[in-house]
Protein backbone atom coordinates (compact mmCIF):
# COMPACT_ATOMS: atom_id res chain seq x y z
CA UNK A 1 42.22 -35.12 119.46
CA UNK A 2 45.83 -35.47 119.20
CA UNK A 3 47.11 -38.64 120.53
CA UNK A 4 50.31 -38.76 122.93
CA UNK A 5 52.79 -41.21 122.43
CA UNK A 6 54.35 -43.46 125.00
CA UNK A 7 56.42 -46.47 124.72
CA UNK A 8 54.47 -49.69 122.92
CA UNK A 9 52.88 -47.23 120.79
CA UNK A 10 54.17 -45.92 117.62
CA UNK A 11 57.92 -44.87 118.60
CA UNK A 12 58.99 -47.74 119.67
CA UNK A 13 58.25 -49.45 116.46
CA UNK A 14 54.69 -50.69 115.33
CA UNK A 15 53.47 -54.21 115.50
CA UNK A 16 54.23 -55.87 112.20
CA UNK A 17 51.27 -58.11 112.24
CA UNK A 18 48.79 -55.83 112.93
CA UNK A 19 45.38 -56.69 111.70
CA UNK A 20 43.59 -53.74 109.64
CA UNK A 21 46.43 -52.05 108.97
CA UNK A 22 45.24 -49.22 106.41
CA UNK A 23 46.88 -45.57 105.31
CA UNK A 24 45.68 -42.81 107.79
CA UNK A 25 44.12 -39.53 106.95
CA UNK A 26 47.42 -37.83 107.32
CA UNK A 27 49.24 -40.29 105.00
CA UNK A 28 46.36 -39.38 102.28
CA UNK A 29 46.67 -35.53 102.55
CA UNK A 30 50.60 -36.27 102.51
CA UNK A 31 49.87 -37.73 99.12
CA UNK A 32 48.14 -34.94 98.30
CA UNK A 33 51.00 -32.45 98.02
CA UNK A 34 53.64 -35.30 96.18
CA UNK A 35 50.39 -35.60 93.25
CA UNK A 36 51.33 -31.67 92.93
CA UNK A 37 55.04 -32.13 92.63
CA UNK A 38 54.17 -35.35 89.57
CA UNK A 39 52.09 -32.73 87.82
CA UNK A 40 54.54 -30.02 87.58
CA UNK A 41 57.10 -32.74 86.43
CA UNK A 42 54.91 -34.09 83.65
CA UNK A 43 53.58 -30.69 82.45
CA UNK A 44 57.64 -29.42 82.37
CA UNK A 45 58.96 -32.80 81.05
CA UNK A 46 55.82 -31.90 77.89
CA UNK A 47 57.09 -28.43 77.89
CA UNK A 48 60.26 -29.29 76.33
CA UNK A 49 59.49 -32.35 74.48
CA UNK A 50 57.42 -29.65 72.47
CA UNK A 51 60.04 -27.53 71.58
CA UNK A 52 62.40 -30.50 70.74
CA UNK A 53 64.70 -29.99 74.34
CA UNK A 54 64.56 -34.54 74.63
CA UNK A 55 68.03 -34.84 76.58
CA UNK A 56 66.71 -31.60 78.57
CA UNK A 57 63.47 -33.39 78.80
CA UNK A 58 64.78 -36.79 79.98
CA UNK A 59 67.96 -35.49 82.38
CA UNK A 60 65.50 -33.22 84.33
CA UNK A 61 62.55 -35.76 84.48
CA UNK A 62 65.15 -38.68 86.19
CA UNK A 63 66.57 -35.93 88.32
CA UNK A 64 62.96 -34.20 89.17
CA UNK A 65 61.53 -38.45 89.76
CA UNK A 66 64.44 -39.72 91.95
CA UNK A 67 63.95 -36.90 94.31
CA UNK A 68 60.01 -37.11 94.67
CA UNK A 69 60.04 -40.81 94.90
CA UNK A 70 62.71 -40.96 97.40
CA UNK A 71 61.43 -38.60 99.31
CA UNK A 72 58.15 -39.76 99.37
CA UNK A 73 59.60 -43.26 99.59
CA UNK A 74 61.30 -42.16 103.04
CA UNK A 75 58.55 -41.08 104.94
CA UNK A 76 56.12 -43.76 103.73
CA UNK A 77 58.62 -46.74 105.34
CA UNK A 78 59.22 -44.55 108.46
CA UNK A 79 55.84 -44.01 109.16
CA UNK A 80 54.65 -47.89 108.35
CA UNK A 81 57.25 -48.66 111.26
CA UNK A 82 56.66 -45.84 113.87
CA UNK A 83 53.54 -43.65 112.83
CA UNK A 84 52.21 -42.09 116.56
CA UNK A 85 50.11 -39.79 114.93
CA UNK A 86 51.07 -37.77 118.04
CA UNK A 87 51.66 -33.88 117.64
CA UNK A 88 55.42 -34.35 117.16
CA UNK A 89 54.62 -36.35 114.14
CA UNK A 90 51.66 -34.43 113.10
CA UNK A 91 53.88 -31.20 112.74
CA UNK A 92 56.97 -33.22 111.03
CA UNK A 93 54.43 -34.70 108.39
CA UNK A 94 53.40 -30.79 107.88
CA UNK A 95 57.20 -29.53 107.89
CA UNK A 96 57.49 -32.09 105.24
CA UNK A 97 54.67 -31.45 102.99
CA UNK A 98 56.57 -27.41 102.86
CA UNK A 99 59.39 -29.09 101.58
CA UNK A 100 57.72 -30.97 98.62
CA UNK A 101 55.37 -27.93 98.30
CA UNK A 102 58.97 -25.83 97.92
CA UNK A 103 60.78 -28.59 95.84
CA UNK A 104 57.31 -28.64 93.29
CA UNK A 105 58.02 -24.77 92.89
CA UNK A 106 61.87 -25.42 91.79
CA UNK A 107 61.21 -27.96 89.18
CA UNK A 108 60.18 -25.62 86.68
CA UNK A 109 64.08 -23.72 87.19
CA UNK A 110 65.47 -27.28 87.24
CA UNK A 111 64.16 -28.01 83.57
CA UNK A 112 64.73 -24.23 82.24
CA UNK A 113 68.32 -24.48 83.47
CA UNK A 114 68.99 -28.16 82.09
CA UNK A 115 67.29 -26.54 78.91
CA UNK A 116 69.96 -23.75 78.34
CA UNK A 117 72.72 -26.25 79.36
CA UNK A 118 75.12 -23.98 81.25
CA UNK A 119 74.61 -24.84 85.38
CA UNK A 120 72.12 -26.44 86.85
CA UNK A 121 69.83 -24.38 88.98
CA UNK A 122 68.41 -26.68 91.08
CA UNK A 123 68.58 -24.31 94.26
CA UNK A 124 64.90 -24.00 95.13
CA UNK A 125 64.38 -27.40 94.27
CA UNK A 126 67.52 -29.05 96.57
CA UNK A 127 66.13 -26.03 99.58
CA UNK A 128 63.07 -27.99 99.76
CA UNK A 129 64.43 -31.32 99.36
CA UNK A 130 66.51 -30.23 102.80
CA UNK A 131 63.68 -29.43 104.83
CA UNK A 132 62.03 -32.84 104.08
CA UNK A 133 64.95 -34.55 105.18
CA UNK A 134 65.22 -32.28 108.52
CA UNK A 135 62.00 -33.14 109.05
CA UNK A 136 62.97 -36.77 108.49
CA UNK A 137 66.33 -36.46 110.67
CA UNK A 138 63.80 -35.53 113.55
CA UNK A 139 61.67 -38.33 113.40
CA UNK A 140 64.53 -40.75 113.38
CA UNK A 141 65.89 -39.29 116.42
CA UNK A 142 62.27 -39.40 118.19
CA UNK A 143 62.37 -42.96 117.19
CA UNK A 144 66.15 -43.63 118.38
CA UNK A 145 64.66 -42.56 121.82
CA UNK A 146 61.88 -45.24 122.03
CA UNK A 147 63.34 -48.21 120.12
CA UNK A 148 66.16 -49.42 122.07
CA UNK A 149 66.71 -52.37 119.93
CA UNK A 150 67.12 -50.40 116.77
CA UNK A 151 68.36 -47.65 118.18
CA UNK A 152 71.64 -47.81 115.61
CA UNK A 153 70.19 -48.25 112.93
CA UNK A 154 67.97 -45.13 113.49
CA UNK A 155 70.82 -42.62 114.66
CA UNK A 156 72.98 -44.22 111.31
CA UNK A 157 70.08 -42.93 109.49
CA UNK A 158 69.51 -39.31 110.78
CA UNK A 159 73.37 -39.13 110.63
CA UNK A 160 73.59 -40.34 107.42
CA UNK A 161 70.90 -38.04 106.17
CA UNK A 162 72.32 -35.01 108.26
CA UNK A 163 75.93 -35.39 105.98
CA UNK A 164 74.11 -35.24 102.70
CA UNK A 165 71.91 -32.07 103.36
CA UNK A 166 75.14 -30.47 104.32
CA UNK A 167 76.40 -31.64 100.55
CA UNK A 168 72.92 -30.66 98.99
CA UNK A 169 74.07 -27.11 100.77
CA UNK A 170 77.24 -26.99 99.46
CA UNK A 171 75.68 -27.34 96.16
CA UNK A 172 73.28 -24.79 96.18
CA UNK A 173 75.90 -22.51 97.32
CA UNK A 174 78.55 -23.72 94.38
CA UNK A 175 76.18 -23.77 91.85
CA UNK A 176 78.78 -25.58 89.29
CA UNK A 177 78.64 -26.13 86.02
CA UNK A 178 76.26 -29.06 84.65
CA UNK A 179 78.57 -31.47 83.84
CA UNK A 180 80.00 -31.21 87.30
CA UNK A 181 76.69 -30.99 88.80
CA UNK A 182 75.71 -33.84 87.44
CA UNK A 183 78.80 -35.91 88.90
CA UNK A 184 78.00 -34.12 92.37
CA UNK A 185 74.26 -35.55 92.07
CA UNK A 186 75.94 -39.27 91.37
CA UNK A 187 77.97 -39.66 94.38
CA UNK A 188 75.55 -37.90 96.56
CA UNK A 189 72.44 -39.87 95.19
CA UNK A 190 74.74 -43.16 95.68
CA UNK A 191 74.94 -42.16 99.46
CA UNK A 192 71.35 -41.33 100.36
CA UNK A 193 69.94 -44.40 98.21
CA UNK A 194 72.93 -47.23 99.24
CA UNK A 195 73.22 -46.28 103.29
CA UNK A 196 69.41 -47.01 104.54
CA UNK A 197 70.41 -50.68 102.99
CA UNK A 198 73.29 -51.13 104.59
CA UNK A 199 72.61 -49.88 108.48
CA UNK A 200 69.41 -52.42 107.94
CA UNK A 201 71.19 -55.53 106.91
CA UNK A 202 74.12 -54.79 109.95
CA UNK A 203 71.74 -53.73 112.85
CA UNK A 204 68.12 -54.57 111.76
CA UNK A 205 65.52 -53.01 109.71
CA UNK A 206 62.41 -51.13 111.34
CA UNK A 207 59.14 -52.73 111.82
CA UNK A 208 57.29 -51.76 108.87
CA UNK A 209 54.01 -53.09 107.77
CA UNK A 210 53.90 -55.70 104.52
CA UNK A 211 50.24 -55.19 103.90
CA UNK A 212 50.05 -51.02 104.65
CA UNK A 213 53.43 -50.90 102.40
CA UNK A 214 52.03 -52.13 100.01
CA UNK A 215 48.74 -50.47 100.27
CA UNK A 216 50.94 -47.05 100.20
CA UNK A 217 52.74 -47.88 97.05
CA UNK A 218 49.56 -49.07 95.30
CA UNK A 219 47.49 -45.26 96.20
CA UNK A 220 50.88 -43.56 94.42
CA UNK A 221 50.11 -45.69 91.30
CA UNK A 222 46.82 -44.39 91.33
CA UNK A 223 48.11 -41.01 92.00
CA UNK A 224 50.84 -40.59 89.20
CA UNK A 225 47.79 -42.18 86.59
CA UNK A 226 46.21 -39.17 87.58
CA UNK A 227 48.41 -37.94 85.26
CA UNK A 228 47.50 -40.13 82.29
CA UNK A 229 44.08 -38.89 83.26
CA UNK A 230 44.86 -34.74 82.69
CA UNK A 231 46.91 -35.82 79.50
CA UNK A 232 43.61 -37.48 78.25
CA UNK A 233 41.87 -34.41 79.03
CA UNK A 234 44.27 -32.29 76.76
CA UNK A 235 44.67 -34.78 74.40
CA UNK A 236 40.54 -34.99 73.60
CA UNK A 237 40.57 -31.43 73.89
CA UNK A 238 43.09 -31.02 70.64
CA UNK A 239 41.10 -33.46 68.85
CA UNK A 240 37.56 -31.57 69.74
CA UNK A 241 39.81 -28.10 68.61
CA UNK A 242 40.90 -29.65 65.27
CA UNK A 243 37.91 -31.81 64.25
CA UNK A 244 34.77 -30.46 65.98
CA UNK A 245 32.44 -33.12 68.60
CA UNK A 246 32.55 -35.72 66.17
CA UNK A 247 32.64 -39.54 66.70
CA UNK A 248 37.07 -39.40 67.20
CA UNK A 249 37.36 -37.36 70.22
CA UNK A 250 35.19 -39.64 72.07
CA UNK A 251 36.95 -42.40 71.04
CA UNK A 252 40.11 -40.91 71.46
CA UNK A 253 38.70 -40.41 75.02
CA UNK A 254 37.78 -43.62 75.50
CA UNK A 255 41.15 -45.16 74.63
CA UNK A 256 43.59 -42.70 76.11
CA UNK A 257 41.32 -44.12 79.31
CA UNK A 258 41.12 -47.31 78.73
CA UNK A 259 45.19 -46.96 78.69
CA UNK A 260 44.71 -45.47 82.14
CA UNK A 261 42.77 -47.94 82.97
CA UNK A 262 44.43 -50.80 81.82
CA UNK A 263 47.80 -49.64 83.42
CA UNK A 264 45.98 -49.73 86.72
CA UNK A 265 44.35 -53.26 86.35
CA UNK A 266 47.65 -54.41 84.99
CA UNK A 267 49.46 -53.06 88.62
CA UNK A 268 46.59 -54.52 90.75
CA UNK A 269 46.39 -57.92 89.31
CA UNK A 270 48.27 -59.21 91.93
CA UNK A 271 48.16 -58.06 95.87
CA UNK A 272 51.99 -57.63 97.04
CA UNK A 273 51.13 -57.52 100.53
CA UNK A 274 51.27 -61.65 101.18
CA UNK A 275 54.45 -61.04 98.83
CA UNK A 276 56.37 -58.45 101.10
CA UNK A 277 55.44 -60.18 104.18
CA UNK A 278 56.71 -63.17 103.00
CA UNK A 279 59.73 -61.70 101.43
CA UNK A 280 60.93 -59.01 103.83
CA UNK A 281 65.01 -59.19 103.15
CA UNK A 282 63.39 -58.44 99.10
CA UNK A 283 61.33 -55.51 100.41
CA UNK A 284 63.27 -52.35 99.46
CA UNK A 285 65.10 -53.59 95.98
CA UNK A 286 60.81 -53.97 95.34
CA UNK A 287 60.53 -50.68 96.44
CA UNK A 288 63.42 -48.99 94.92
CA UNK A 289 62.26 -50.96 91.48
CA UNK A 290 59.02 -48.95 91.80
CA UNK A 291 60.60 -45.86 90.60
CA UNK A 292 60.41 -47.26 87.24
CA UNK A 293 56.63 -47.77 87.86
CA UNK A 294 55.98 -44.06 88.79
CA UNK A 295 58.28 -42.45 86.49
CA UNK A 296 56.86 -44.42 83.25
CA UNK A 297 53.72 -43.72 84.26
CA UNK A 298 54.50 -39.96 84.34
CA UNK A 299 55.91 -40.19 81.30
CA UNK A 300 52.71 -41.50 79.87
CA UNK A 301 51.15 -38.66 80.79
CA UNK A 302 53.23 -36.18 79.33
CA UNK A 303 53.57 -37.96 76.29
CA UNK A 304 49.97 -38.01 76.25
CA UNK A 305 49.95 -34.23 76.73
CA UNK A 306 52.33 -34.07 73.82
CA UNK A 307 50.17 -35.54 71.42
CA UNK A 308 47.43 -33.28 72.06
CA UNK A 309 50.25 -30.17 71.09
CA UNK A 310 50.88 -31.86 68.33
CA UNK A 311 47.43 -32.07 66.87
CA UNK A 312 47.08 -28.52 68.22
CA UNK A 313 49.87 -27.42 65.64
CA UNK A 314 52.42 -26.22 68.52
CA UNK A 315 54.88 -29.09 68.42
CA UNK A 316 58.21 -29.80 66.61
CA UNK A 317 57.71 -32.98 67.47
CA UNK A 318 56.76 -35.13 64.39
CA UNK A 319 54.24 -37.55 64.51
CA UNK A 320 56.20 -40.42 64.46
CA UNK A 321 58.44 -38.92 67.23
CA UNK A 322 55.39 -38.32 69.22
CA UNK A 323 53.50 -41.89 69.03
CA UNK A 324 57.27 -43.25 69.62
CA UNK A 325 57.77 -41.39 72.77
CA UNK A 326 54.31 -42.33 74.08
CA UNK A 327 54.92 -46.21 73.04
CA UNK A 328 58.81 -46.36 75.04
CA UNK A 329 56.60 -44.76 77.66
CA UNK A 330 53.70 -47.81 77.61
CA UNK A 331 55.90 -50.22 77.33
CA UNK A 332 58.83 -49.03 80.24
CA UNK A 333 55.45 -49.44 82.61
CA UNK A 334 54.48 -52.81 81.57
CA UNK A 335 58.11 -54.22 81.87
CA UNK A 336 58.89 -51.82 85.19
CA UNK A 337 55.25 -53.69 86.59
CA UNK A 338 56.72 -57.27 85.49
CA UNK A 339 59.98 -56.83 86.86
CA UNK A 340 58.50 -55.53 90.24
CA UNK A 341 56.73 -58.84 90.45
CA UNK A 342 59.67 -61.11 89.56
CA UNK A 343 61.94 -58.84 91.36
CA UNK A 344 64.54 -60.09 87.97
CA UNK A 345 64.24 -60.15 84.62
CA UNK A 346 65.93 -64.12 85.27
CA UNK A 347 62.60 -64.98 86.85
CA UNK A 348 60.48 -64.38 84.48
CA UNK A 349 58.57 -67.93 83.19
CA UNK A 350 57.82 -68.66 79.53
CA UNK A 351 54.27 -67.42 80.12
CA UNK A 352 55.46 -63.68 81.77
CA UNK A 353 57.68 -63.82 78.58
CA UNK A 354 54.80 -64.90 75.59
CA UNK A 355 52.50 -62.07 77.77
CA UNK A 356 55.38 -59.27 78.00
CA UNK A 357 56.21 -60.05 74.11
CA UNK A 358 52.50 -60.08 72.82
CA UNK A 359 52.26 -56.11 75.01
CA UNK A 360 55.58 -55.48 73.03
CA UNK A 361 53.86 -56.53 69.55
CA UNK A 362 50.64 -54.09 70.22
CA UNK A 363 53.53 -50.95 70.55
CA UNK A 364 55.41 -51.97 67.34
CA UNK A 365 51.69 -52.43 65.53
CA UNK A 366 51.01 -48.82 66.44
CA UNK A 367 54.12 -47.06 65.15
CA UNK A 368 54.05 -49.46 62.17
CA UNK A 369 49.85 -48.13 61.58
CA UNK A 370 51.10 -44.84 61.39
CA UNK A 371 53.80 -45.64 58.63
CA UNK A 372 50.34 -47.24 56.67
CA UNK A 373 48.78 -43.84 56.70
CA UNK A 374 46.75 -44.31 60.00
CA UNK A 375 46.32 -41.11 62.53
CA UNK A 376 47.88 -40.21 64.97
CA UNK A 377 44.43 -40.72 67.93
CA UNK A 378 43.96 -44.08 65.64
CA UNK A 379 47.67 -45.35 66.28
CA UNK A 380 47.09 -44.39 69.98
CA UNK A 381 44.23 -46.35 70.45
CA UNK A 382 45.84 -49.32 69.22
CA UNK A 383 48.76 -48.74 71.87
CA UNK A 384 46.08 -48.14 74.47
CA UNK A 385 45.24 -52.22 73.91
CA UNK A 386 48.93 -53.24 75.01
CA UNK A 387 48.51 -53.69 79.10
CA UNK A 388 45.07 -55.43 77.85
CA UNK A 389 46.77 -57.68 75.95
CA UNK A 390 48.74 -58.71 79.66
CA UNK A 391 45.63 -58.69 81.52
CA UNK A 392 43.46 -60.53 79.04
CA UNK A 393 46.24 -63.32 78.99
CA UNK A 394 46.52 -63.74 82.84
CA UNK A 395 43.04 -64.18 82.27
CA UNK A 396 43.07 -66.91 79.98
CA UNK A 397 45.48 -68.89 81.54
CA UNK A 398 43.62 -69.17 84.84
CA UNK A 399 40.72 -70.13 82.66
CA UNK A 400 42.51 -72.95 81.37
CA UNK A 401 43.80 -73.61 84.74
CA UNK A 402 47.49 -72.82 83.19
CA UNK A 403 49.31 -72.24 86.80
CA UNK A 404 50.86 -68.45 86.36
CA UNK A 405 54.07 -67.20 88.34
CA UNK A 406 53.08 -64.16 90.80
């Protein structure tokens, strides 16, 4: 049964210390449809790496993975402050999930225009980013009308947001070339990401949830290594193609997910909910640092998904380009994950430094195995042992009772 909201519950702003605060069915099946959107990214981000398109690659991936995370980034803080589950915001949360649904279905026209390097066609992709943020500009005003207190900050917002769809309009409509494009997407990207910011530190932010916050970032971790997952699968796959069910596909297998599975242990080592709650004014540069989190684990997975072209022949990628692209990849995540927990680079203590070097020294050891005549699944394995090398550390110290920053 569909709940009805009423003031004290949900609109008016949700009780920041409530106990047993978890994500909701809805939030889940909202995941659902951004896991579809990180897919198409990382198989069109592999596409062109294949056939040697790298700037193409890179400039749509940071375009496609600002727009997904912020997105999905908007919502998730709105609804940690004022979720009614009511049917008003049962049938946003749906209008929204069309929009990523249509943005997923203009990323591959995003890449193939950045590819041919003439104008950006981004059309399909910007029409659904609009209806998410219509759906968005309605919840903030159903808010606005419930939470007196923050009621400016909210109608800043949906104002705010209401200017730049009428830019992201205009540009479907001008379609300019991709240099200008570009520019376009810099001044308009400066306004969505700087404003939210600024109304919170002059009127006051909403009354999100430390603990649920950071439950919601942690299930899109898990959701973007879903990723590294399908690359394994096409990775082992090239091996089994080239070489047969012998003894290196399964440990291929087992590496590419131990790598998976290191990058998640290496996130979850420490709990940020005590961290946000206790740091609320630090809250969203630790949430807008996450996009270096998602997008370098996406990254994994299509570099992953390169490697198993490569074995498969269909690649112009060398090998050492290949192993290169997957290390950068391994070792943006491990730095993005230490930076999230110190928030600054300045921060870090010697141990965060001897741990983040030693991760560092198992990348270089890979590339510098294949340049000895090891293989390319060999080499990977090796980088596979780099967030280990973190985790095993952390480890150690607490063994030794070595006090470790968090």
């Amino acid at each position: 049964m569909v709940k009805r909201a009423r003031p004290g519950n949900g609109w008016s702003g949700r009780d920041i210390n409530e106990k047993h605060r978890v994500s909701t069915p809805l939030e889940l099946f909202f995941d659902l449809t951004f896991a579809t959107s990180l897919a198409v990214v990382s198989q069109q981000m592999s596409r062109l790496l294949v056939h040697g398109d790298f700037f193409a690659a890179l400039l749509s991936f940071a375009i496609s993975m600002l727009s997904i995370c912020w997105a999905w980034m908007n919502y998730s803080w709105f609804a940690s402050a004022y979720d009614s589950d009511d049917l008003s915001f049962r049938l946003a949360t749906m209008i929204h999930m069309v929009g990523v649904i249509v943005l997923s279905l203009g990323l591959p026209r995003l890449f193939q225009s950045t590819a041919e390097g003439v104008r950006l066609d981004n059309s399909v992709m910007v029409l659904g980013y609009v209806i998410m943020r219509l759906a968005m500009i309605f919840l903030w005003i159903r808010a606005a009308q419930f939470d007196h207190a923050r009621r400016s900050t909210l109608l800043a917002n949906a104002a705010v947001v209401f200017f730049a769809q009428v830019l992201w309009i205009i540009l479907i409509l001008w379609m300019p070339p991709l240099r200008e494009a570009l520019i376009y997407l810099a001044v308009l990207g400066c306004v969505e990401f700087v404003s939210p910011a600024a109304f919170y530190r002059s009127w006051g932010a909403p009354p999100w949830h430390a603990h649920h916050i950071a439950e919601r970032y942690g299930l899109l971790v898990i959701i973007a290594l879903g990723e590294c997952v399908y690359g394994t699968v096409s990775m082992v796959g090239a091996v089994v193609d080239q070489r047969g069910w012998t003894a290196e596909p399964i440990l291929v297998g087992t590496a590419c997910v131990g790598l998976a599975f290191g990058c998640w242990w290496l996130y979850f080592q420490r709990s940020f909910g005590d961290f946000l709650k206790a740091r609320r004014d630090s809250a969203y540069g630790w949430g807008y640092l996450h996009i270096l989190v998602f997008a370098s684990i996406v990254a994994m997975g299509a570099g992953l998904q390169v490697s198993g072209e490569f074995l498969k022949g269909k690649s112009v990628f060398t090998d050492l380009a290949t192993l290169a692209f997957n290390a950068a990849a391994v070792c943006a995540y491990i730095s993005s994950v230490f930076v999230v927990r110190n928030l600054s680079i300045l921060r870090w203590s010697r141990i965060d430094l001897i741990l983040w070097g030693g991760s560092m020294l198992a990348a270089v050891t890979s590339l510098a195995m294949l340049k000895w005549g090891f293989s390319l699944p060999a080499c990977l394995a090796v980088l596979s042992l780099a967030p280990f090398v973190v985790i095993s550390g952390r480890e150690a110290f607490r063994l030794l009772g070595i006090k470790l920053s968090q």
